[in-house]
C-alpha atoms as a PDB file:
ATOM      1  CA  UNK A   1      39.627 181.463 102.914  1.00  0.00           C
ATOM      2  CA  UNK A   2      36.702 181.004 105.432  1.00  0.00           C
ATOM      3  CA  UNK A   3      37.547 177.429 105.551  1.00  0.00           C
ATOM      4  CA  UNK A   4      41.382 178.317 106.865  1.00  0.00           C
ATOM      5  CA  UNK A   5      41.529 177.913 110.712  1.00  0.00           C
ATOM      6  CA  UNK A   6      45.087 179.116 112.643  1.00  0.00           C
ATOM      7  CA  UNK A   7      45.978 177.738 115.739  1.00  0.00           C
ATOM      8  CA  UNK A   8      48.754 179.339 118.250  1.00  0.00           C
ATOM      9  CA  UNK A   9      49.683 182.939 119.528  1.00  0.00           C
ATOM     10  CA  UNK A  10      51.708 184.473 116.185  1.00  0.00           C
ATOM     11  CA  UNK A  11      54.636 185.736 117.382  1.00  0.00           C
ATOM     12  CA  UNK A  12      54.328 189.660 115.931  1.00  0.00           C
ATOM     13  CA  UNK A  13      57.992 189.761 114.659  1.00  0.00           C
ATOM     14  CA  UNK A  14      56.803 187.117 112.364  1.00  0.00           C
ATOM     15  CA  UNK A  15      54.427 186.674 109.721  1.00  0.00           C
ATOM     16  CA  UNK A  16      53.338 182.786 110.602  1.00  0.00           C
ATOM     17  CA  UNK A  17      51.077 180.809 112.981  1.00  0.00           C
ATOM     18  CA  UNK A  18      52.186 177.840 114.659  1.00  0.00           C
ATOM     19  CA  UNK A  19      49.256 176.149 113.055  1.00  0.00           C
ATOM     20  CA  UNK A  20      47.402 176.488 110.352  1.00  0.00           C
ATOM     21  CA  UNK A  21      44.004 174.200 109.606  1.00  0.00           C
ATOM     22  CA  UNK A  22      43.031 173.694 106.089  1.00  0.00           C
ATOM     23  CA  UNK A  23      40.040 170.903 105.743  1.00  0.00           C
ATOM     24  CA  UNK A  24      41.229 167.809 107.680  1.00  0.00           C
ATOM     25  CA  UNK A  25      44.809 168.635 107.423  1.00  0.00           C
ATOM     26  CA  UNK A  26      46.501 170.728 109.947  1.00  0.00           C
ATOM     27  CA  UNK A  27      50.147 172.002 109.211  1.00  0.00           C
ATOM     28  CA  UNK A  28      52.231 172.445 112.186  1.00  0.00           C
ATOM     29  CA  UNK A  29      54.999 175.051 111.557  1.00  0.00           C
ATOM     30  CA  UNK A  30      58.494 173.983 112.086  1.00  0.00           C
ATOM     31  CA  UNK A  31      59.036 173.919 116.140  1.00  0.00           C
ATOM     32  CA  UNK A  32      62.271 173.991 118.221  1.00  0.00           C
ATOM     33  CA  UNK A  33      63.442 172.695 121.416  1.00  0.00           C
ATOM     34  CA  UNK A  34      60.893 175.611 123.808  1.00  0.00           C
ATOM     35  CA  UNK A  35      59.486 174.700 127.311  1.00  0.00           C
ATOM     36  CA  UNK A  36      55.770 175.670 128.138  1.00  0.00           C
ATOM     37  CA  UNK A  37      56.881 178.899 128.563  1.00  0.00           C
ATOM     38  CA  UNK A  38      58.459 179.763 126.021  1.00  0.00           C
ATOM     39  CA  UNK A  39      62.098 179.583 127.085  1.00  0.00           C
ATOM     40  CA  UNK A  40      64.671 177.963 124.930  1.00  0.00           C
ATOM     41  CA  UNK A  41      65.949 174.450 125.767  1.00  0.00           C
ATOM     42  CA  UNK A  42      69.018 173.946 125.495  1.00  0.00           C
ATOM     43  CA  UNK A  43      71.042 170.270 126.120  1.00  0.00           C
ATOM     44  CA  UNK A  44      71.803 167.076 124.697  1.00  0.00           C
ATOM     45  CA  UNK A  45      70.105 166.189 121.164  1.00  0.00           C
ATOM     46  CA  UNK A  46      67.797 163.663 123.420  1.00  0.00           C
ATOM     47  CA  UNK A  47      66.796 166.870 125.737  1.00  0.00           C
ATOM     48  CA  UNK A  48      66.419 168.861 122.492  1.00  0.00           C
ATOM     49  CA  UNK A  49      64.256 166.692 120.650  1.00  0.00           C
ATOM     50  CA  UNK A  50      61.957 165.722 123.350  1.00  0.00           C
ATOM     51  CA  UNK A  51      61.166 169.177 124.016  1.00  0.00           C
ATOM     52  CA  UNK A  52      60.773 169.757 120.186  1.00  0.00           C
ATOM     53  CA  UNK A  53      58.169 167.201 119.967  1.00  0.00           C
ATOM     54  CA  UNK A  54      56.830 168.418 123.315  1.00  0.00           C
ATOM     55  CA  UNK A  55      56.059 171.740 121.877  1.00  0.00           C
ATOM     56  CA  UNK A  56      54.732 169.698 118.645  1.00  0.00           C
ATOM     57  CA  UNK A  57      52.318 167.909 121.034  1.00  0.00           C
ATOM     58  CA  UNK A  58      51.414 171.422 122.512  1.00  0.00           C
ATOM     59  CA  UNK A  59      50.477 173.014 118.904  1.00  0.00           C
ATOM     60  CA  UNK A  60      48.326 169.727 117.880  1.00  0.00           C
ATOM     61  CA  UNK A  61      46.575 169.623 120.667  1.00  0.00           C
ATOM     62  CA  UNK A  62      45.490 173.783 120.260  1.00  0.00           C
ATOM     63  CA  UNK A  63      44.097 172.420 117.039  1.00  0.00           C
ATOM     64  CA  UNK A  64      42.852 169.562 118.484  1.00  0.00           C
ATOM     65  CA  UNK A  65      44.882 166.968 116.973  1.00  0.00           C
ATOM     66  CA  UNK A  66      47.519 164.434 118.530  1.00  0.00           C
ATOM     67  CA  UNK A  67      50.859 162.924 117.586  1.00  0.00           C
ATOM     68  CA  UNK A  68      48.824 160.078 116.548  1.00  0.00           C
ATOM     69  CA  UNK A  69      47.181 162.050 114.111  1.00  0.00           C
ATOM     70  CA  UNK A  70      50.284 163.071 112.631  1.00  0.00           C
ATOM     71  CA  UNK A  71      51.145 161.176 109.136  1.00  0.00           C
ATOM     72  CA  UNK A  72      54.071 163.397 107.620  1.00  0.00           C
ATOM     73  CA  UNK A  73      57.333 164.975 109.896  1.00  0.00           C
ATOM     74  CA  UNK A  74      59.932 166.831 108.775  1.00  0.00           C
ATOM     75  CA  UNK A  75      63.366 167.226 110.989  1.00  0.00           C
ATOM     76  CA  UNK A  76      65.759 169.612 110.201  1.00  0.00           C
ATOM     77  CA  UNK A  77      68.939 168.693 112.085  1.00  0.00           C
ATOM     78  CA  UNK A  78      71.464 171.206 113.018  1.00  0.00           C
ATOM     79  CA  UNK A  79      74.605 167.938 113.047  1.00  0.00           C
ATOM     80  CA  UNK A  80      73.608 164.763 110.937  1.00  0.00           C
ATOM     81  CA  UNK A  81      75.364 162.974 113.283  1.00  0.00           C
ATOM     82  CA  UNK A  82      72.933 163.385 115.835  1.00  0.00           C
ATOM     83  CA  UNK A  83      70.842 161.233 113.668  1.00  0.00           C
ATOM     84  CA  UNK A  84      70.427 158.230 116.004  1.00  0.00           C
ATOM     85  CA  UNK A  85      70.153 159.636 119.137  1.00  0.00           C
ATOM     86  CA  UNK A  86      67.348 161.632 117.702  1.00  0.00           C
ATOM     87  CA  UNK A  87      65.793 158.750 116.439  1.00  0.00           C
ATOM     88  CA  UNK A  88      66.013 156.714 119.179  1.00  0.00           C
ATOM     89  CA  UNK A  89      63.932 159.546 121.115  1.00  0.00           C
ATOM     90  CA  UNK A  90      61.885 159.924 118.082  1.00  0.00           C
ATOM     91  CA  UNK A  91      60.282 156.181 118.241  1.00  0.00           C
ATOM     92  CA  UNK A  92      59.437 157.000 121.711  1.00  0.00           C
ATOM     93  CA  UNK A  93      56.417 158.856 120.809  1.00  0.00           C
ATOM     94  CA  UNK A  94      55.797 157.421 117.448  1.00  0.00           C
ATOM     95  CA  UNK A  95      56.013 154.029 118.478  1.00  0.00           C
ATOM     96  CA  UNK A  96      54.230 152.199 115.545  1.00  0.00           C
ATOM     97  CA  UNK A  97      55.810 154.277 112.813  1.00  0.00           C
ATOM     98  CA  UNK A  98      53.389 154.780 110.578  1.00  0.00           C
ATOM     99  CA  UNK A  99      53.885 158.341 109.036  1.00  0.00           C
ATOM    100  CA  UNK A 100      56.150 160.024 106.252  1.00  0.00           C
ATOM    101  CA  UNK A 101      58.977 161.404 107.499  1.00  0.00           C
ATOM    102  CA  UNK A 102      62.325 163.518 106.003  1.00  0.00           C
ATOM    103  CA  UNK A 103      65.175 164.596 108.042  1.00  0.00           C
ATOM    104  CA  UNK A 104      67.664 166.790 106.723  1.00  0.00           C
ATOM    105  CA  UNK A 105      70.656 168.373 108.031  1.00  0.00           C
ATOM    106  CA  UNK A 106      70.693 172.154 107.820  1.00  0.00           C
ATOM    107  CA  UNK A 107      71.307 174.589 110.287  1.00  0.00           C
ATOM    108  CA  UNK A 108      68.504 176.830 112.061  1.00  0.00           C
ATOM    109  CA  UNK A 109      68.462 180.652 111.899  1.00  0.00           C
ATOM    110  CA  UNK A 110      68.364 180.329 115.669  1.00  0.00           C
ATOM    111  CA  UNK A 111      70.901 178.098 117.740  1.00  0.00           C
ATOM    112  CA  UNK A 112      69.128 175.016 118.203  1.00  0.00           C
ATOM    113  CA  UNK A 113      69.857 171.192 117.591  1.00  0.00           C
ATOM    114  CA  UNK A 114      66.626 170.330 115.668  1.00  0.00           C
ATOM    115  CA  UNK A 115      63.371 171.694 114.270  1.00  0.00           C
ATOM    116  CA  UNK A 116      60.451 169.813 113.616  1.00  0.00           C
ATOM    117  CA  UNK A 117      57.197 170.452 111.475  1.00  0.00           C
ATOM    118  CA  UNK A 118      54.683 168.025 110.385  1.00  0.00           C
ATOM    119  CA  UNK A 119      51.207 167.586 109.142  1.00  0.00           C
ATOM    120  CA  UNK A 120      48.330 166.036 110.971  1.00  0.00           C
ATOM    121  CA  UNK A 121      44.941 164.592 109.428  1.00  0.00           C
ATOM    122  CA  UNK A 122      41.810 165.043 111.580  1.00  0.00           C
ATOM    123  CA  UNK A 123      38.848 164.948 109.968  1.00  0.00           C
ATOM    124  CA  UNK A 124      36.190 168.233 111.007  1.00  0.00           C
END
């Protein structure tokens, strides 16, 4: 496993990294709606899923990726219903749509809106 990389600080109540590195893919483990610091954000879905991709943005870059290196999301949200709000955010910061994506409704084990986790391809 010399070839495995992780990215993040591992929270120690959980056995995960927010990113792992494998080759030129780097798996980004399923985010939720936190500020900088840490602190839960909590709002519309629009508030919610910018600062889920936010945080996204914040684990790439650790691992030295971007959202434009991103070519597979998966959203997990908490109301289907939400589903075009959401998406209207989410073309805001992947304009050109050109990645994979699934979204699914299913509720959180923490109260949230939406989680997101994706893979990125970045060549070493």
């Amino acid at each position: 496993m010399s070839n495995i990389e992780v990215y993040g600080k591992k929270n120690p109540n959980l056995p995960f990294h927010p990113a792992v590195r494998a080759g030129d893919y780097v798996y980004v483990s399923g985010q939720v709606a936190k500020d900088e610091s840490g602190t839960m954000v909590a709002g519309t879905i629009e508030e919610e899923t910018r600062a889920t991709l936010e945080a996204v943005k914040r684990v790439l870059a650790q691992a030295g990726c971007e959202l434009a290196d991103v070519v597979k999301v998966t959203t997990y949200l908490e109301d289907a219903r939400d589903f075009g709000r959401y998406n209207g955010v989410f073309k805001e910061y992947f304009p050109e749509g050109r990645i994979a994506r699934t979204t699914v409704e299913a509720r959180a084990v923490i109260t949230t809106k939406i989680e997101i986790e994706c893979i990125a391809y970045k060549p070493l």
